[in-house]
N, C-alpha and C. Protein backbone atom coordinates (compact mmCIF):
# COMPACT_ATOMS: atom_id res chain seq x y z
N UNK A 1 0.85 -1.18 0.00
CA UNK A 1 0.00 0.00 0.00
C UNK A 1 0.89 1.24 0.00
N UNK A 2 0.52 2.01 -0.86
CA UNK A 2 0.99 3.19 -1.31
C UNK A 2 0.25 4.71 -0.43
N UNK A 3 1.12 5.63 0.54
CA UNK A 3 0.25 6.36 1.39
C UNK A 3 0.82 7.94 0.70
N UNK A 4 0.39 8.52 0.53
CA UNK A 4 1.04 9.53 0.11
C UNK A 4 0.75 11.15 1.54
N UNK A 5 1.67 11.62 1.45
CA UNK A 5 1.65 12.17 2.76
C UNK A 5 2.78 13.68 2.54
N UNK A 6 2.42 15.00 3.36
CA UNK A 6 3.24 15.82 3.31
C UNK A 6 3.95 16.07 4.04
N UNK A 7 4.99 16.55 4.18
CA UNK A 7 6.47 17.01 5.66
C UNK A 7 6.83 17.68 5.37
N UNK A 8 6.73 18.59 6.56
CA UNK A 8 7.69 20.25 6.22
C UNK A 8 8.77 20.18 7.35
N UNK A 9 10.09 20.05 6.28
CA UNK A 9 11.20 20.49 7.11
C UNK A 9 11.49 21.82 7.52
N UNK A 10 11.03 22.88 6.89
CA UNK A 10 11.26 24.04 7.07
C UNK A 10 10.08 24.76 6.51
N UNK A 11 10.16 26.42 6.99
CA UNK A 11 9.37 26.88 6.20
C UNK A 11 9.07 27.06 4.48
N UNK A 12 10.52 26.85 3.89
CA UNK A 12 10.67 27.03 3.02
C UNK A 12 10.60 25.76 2.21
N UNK A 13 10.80 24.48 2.82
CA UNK A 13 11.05 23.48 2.56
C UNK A 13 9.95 22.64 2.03
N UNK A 14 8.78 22.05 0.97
CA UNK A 14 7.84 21.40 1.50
C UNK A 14 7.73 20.12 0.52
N UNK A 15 8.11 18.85 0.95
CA UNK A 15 7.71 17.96 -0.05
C UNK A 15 7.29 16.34 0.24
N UNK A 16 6.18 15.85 -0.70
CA UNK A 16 5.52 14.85 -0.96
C UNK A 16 5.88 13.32 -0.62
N UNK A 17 6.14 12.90 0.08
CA UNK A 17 6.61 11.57 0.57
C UNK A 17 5.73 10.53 0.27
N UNK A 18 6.36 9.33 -0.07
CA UNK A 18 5.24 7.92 0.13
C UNK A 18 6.12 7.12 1.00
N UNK A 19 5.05 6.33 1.93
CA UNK A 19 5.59 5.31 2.78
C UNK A 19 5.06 3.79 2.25
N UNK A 20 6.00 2.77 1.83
CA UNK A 20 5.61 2.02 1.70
C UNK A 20 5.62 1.32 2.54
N UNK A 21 5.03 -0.38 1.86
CA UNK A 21 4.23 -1.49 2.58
C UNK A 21 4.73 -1.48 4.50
N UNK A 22 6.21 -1.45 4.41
CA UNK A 22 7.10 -1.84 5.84
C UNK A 22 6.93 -0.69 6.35
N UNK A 23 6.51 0.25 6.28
CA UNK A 23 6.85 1.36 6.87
C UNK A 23 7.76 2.78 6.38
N UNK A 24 8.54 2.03 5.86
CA UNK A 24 9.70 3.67 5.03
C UNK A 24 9.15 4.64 4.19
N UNK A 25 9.97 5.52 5.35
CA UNK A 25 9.43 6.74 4.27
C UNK A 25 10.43 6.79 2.77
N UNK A 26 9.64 7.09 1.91
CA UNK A 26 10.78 7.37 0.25
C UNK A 26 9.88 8.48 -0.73
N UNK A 27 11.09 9.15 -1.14
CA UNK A 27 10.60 10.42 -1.72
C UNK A 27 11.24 9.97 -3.35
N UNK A 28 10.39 10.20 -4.19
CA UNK A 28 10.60 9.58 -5.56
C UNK A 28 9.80 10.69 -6.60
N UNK A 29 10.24 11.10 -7.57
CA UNK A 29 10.05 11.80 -8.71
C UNK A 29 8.68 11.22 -8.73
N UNK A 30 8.54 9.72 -8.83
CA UNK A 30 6.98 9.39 -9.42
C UNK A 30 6.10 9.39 -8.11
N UNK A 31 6.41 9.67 -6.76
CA UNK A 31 5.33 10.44 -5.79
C UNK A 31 5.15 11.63 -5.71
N UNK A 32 6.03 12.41 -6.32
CA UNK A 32 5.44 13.76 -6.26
C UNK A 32 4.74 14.01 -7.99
N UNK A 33 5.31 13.36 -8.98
CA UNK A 33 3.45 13.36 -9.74
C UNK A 33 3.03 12.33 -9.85
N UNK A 34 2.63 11.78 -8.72
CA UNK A 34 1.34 10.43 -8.24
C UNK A 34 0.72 11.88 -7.14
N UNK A 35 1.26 12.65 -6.66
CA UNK A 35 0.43 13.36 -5.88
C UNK A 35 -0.07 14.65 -6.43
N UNK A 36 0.81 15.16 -7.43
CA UNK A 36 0.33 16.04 -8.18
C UNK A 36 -1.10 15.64 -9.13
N UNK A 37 -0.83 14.80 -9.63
CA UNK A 37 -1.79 13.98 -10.43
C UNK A 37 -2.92 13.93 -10.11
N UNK A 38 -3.04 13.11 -8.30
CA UNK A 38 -4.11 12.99 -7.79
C UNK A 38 -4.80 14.18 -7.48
N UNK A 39 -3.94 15.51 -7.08
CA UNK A 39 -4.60 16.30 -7.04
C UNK A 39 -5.28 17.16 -7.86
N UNK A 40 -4.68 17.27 -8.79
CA UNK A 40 -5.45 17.56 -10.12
C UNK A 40 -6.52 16.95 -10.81
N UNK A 41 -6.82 15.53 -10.05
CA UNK A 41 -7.81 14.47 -10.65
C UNK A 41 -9.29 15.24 -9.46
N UNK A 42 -8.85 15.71 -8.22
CA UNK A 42 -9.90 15.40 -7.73
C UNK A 42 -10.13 16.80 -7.73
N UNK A 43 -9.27 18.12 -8.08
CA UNK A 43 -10.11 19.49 -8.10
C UNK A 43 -10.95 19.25 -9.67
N UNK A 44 -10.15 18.85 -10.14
CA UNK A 44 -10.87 19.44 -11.47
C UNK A 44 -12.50 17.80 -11.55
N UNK A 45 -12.41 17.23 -11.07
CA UNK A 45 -13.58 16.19 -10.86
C UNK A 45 -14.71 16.90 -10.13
N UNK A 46 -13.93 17.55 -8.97
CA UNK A 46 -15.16 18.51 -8.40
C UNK A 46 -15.53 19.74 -8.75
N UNK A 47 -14.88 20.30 -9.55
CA UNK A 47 -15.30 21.22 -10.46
C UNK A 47 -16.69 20.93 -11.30
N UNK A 48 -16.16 19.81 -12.15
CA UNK A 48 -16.70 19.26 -12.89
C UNK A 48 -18.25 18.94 -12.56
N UNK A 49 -17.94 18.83 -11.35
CA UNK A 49 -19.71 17.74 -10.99
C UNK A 49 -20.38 18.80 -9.60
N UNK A 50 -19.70 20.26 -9.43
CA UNK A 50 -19.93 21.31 -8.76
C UNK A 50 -20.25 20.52 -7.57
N UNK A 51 -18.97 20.33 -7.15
CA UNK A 51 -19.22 19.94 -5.86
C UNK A 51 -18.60 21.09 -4.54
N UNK A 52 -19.53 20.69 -3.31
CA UNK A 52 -19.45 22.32 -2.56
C UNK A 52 -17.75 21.74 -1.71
N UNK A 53 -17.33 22.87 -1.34
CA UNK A 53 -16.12 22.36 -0.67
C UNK A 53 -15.90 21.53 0.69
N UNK A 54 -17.11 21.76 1.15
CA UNK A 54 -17.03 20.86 2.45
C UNK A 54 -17.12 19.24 2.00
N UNK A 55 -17.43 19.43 0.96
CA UNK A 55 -17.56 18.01 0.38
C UNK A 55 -15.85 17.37 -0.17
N UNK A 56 -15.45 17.96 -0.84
CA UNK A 56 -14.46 17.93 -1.03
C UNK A 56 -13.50 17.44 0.30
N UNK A 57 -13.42 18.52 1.37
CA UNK A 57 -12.51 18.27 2.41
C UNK A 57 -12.63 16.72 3.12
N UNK A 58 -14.16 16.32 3.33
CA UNK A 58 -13.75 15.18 3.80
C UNK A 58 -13.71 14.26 2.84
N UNK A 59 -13.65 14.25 1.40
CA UNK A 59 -13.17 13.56 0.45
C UNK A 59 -11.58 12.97 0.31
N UNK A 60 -10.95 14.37 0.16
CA UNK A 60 -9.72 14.36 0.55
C UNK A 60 -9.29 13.70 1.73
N UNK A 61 -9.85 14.01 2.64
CA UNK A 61 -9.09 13.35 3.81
C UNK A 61 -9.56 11.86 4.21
N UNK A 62 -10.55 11.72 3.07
CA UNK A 62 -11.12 10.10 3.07
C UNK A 62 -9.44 9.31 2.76
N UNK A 63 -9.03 10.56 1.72
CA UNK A 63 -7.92 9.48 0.95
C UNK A 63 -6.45 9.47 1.90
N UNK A 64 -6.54 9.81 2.71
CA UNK A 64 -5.58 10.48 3.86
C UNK A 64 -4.66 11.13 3.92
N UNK A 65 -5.05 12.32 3.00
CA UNK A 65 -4.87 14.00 3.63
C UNK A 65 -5.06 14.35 4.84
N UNK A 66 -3.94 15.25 5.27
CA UNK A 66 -4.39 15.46 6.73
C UNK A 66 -5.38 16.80 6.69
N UNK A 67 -5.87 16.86 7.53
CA UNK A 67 -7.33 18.04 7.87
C UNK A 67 -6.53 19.61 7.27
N UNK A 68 -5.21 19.92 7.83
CA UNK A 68 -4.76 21.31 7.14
C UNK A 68 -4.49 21.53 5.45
N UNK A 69 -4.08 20.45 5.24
CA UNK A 69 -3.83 20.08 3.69
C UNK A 69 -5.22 20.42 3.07
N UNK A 70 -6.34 19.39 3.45
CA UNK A 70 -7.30 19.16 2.58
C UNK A 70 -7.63 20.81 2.57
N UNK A 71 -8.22 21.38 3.80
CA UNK A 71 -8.20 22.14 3.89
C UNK A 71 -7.94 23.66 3.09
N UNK A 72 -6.28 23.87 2.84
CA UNK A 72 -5.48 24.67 1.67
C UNK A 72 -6.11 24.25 0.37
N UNK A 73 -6.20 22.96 0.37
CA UNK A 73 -6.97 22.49 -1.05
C UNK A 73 -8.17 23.01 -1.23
N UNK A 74 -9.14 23.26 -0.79
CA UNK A 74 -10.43 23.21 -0.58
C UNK A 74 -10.53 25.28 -0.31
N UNK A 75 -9.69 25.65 -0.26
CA UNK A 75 -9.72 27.02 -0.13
C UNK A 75 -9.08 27.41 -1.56
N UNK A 76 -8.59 27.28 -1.86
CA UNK A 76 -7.96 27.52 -3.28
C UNK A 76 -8.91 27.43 -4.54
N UNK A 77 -9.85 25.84 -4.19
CA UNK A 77 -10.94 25.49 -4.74
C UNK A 77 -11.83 26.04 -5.09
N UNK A 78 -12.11 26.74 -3.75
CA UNK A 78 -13.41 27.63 -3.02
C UNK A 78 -13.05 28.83 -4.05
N UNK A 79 -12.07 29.91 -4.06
CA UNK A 79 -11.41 30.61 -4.83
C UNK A 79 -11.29 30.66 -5.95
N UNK A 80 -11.38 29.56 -6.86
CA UNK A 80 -10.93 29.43 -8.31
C UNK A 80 -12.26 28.54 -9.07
N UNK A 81 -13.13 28.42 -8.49
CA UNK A 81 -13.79 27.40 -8.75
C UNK A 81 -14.69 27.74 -9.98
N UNK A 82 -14.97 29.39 -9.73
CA UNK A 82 -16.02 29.77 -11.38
C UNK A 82 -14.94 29.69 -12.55
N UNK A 83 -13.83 29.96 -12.24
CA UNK A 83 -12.37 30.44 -13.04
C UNK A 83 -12.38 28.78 -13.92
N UNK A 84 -12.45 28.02 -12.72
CA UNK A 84 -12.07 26.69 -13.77
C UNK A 84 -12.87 25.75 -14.29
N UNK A 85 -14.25 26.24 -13.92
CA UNK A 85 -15.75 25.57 -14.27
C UNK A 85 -15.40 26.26 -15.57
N UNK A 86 -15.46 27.67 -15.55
CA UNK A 86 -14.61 28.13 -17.36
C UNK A 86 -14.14 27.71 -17.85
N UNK A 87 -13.24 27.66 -17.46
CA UNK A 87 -12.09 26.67 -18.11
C UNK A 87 -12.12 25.56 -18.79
N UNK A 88 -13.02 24.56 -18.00
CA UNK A 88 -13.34 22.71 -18.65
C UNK A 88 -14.13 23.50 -19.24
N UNK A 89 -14.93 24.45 -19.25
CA UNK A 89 -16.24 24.62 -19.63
C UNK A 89 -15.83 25.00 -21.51
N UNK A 90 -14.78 25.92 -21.42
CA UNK A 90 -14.07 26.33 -23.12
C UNK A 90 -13.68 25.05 -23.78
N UNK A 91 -12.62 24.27 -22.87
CA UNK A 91 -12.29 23.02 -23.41
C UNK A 91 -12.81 21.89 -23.39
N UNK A 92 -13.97 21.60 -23.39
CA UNK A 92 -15.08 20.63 -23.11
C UNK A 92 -15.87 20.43 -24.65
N UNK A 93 -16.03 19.75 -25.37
CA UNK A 93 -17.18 19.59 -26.09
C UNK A 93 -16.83 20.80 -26.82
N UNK A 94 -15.91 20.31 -27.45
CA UNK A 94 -15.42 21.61 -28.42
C UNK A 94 -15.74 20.90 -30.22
N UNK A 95 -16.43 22.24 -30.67
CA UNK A 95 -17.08 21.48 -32.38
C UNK A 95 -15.84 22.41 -32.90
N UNK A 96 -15.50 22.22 -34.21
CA UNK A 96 -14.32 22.84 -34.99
C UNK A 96 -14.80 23.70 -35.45
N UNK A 97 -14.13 25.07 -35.41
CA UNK A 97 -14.62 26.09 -36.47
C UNK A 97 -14.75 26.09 -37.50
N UNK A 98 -15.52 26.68 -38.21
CA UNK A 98 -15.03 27.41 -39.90
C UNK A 98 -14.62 28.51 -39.14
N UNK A 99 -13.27 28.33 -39.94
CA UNK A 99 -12.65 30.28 -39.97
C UNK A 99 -12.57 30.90 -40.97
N UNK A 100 -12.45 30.58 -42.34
CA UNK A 100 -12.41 30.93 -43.67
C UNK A 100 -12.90 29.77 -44.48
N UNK A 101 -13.71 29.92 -46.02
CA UNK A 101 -13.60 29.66 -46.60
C UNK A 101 -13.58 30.31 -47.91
N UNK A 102 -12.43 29.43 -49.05
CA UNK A 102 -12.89 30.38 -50.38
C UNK A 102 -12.89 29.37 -51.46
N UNK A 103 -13.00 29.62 -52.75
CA UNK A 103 -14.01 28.86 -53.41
C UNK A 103 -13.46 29.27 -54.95
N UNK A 104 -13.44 28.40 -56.13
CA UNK A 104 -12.77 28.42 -57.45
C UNK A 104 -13.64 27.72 -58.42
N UNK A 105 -14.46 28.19 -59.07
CA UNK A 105 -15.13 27.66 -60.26
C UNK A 105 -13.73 27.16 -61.33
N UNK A 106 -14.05 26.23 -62.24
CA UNK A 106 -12.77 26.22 -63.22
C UNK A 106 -13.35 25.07 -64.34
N UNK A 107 -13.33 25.30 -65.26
CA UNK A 107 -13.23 24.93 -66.58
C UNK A 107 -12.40 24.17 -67.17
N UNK A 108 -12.46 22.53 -66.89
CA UNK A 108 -10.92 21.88 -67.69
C UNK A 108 -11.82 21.32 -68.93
N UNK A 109 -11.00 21.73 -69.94
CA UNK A 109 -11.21 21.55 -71.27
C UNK A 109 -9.37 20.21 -71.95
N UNK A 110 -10.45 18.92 -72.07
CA UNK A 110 -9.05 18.40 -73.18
C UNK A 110 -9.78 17.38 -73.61
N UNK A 111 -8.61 17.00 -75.04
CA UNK A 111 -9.07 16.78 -76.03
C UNK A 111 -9.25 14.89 -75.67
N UNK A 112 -9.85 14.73 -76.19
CA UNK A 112 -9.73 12.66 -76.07
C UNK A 112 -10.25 12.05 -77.20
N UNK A 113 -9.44 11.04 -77.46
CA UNK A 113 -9.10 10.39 -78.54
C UNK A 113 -7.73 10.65 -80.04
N UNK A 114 -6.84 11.31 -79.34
CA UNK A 114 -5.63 12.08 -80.18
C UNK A 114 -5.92 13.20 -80.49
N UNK A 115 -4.60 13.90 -81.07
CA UNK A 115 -4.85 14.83 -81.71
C UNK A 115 -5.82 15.37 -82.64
N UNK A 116 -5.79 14.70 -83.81
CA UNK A 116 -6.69 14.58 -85.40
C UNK A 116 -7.72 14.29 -84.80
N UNK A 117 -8.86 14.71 -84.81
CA UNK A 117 -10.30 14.89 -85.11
C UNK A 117 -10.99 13.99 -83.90
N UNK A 118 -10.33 14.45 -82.69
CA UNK A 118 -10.48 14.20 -81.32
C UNK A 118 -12.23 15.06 -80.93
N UNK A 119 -12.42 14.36 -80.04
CA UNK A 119 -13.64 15.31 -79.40
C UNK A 119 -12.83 15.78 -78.23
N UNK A 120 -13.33 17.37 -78.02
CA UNK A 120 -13.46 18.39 -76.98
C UNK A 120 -14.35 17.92 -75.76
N UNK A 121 -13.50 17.33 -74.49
CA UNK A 121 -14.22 17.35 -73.44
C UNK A 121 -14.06 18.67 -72.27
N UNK A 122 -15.42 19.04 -71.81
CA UNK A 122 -15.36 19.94 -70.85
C UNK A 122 -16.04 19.62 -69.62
N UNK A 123 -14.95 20.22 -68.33
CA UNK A 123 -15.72 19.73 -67.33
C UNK A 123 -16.11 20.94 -66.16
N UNK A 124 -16.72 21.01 -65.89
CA UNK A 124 -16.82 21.71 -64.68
C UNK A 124 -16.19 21.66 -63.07
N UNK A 125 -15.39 21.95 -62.71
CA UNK A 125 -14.99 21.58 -61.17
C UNK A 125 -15.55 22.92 -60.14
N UNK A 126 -15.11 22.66 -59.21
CA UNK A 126 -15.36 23.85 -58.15
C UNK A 126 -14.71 23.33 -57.19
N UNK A 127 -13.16 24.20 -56.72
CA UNK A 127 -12.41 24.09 -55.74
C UNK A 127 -12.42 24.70 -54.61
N UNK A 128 -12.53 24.06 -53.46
CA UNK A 128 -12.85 24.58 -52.23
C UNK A 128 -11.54 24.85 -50.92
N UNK A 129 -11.32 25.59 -50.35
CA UNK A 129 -10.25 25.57 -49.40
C UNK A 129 -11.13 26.21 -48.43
N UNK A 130 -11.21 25.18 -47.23
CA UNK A 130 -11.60 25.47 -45.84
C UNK A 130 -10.24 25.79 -45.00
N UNK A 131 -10.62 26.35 -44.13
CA UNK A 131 -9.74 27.28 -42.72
C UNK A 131 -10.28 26.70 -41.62
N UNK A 132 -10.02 25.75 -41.19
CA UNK A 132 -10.78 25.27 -39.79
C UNK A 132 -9.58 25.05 -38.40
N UNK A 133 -10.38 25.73 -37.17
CA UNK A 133 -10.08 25.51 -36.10
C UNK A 133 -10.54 24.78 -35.38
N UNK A 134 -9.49 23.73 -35.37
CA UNK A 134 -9.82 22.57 -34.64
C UNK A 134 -9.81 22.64 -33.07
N UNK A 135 -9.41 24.10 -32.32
CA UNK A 135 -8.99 23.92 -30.62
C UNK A 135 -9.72 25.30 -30.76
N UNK A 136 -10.85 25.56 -30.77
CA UNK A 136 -11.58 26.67 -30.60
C UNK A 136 -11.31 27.09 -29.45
N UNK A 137 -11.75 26.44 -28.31
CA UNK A 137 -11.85 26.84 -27.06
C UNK A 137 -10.49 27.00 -26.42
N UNK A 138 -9.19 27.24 -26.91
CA UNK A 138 -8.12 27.51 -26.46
C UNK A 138 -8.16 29.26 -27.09
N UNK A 139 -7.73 29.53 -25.70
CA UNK A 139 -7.46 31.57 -26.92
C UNK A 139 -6.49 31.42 -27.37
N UNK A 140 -5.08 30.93 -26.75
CA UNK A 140 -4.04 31.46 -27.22
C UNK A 140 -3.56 30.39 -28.82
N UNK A 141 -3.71 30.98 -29.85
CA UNK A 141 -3.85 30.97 -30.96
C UNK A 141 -3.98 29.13 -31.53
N UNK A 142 -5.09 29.00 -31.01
CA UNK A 142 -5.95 27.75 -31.18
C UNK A 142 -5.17 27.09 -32.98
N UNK A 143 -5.08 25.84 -33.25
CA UNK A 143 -4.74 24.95 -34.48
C UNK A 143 -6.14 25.43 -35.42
N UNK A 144 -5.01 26.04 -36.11
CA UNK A 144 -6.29 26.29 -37.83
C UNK A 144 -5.46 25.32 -39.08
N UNK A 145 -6.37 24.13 -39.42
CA UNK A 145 -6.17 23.34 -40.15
C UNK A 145 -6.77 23.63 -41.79
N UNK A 146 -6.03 23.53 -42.78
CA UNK A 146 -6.35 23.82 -43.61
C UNK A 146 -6.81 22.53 -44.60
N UNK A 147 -8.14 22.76 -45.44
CA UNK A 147 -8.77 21.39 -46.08
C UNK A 147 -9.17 21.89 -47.71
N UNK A 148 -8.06 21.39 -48.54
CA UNK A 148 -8.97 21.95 -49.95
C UNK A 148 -9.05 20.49 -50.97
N UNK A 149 -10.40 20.91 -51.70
CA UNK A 149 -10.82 19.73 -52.57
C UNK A 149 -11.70 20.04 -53.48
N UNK A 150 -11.64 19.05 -54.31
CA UNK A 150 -12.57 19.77 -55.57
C UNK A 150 -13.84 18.93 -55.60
N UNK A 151 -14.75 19.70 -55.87
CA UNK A 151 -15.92 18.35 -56.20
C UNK A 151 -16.70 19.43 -57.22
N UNK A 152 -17.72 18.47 -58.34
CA UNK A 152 -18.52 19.20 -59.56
C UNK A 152 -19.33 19.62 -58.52
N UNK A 153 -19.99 20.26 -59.50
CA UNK A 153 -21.18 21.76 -59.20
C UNK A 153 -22.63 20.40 -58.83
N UNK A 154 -22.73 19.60 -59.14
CA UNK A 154 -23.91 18.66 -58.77
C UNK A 154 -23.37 18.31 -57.27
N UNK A 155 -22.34 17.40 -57.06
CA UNK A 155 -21.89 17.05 -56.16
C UNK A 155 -22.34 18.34 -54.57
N UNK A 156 -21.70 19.83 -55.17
CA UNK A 156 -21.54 20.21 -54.53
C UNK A 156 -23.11 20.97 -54.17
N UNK A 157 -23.92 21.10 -55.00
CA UNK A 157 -25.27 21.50 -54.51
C UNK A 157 -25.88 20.72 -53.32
N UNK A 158 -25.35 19.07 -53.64
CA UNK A 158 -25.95 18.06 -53.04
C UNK A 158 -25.38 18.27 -51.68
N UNK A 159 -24.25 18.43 -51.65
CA UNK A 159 -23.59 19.06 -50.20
C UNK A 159 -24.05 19.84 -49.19
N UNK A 160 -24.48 21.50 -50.33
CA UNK A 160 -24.82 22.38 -49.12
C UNK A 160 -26.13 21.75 -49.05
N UNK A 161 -27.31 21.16 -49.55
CA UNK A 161 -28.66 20.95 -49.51
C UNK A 161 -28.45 19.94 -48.13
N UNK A 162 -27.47 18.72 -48.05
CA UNK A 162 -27.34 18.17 -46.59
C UNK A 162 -27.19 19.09 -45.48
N UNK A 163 -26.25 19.54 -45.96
CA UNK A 163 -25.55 20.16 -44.68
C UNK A 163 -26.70 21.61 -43.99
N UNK A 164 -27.78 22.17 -45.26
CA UNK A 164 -28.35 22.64 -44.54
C UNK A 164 -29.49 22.20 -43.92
N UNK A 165 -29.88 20.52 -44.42
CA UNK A 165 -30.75 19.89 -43.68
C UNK A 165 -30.50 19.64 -42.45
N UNK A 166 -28.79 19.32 -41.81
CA UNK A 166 -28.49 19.19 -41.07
C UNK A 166 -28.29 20.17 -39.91
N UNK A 167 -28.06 21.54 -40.57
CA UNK A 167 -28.34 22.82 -39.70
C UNK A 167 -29.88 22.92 -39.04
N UNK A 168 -30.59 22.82 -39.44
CA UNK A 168 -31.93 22.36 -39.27
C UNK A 168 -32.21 21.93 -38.37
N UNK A 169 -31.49 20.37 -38.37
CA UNK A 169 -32.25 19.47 -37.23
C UNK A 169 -31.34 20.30 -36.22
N UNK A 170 -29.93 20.43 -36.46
CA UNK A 170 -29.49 21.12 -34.95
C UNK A 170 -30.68 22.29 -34.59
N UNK A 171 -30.81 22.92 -35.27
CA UNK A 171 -31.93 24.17 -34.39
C UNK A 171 -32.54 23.58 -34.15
N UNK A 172 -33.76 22.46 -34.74
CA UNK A 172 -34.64 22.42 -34.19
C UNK A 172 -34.37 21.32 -33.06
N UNK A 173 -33.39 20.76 -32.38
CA UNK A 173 -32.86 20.35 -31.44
C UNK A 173 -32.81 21.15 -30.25
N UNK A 174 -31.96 22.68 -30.76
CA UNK A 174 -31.66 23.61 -29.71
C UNK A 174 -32.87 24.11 -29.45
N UNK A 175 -34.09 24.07 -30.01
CA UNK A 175 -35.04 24.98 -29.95
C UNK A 175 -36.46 24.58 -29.04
């Protein structure tokens, strides 16, 4: 059994210990993030599921935190708690932007069957380049992925006519 536990040698001093199975105390790179970890598992869990802080404290000290610890935890919590309900709340259930799109009608014209007395084929395309942000909910300058492709003018009617069927059902979802 793995106990994770704090000791202050000094004021200045403060760090994360585990005692294993026999008793010894040992301080190891992977207990101080096994404790970082955990603690980050259980603010941002109670964030998540708005839980009040008194709840929290004897949560924490279910896991055996001592009462001043949980405590500091649970005040910090108390403190930051709309800040980081924001927070999951931006990076949560994030849909990709459109940030730009632009758009190329084009005309390929060639000949088939040889040179000499070939028929003239013409086709229609329409080239598309999307701008999409895939990390919306990050500000600091979120991934804009770029998507271009061609599809004919049938193809592409058939497109927006889905896609605005599909705008649709979302409203009438939201609505």
């Amino acid at each position: 059994m793995l106990m994770v536990y704090r000791t202050s040698r000094s004021v200045k001093s403060t760090a994360f210990c585990c005692t294993n199975s026999l008793g010894d105390v040992v301080c190891h790179a992977f207990c101080h993030k096994g404790a970082i970890a955990a603690v980050h598992f259980m603010i941002t869990s109670a964030a998540k599921y708005d839980v009040e802080d008194k709840v929290l404290i004897q949560e924490i000290q279910q896991l055996g935190l001592p009462k001043e610890n949980s405590e500091t935890v649970a005040k910090q919590y108390r403190e930051n708690k709309d800040a980081l309900r924001d927070q999951l709340e931006a990076t949560s259930y994030r849909i990709s932007k459109l940030v730009d799109c632009s758009w190329r009608a084009d005309q390929i014209l060639a000949v088939a069957g040889g040179e000499s007395g070939g028929t003239v084929v013409s086709e229609k395309v329409v080239s598309l380049k999307l701008s999409v942000d895939s990390q919306p909910g990050i500000t600091s300058g979120g991934k804009v992925d770029s998507v271009s492709f061609e599809v004919s003018p049938e193809n592409l009617d058939l497109l927006i006519l889905e896609l605005s069927q599909a705008q649709q059902m979302m409203n009438d979802i939201n609505a």
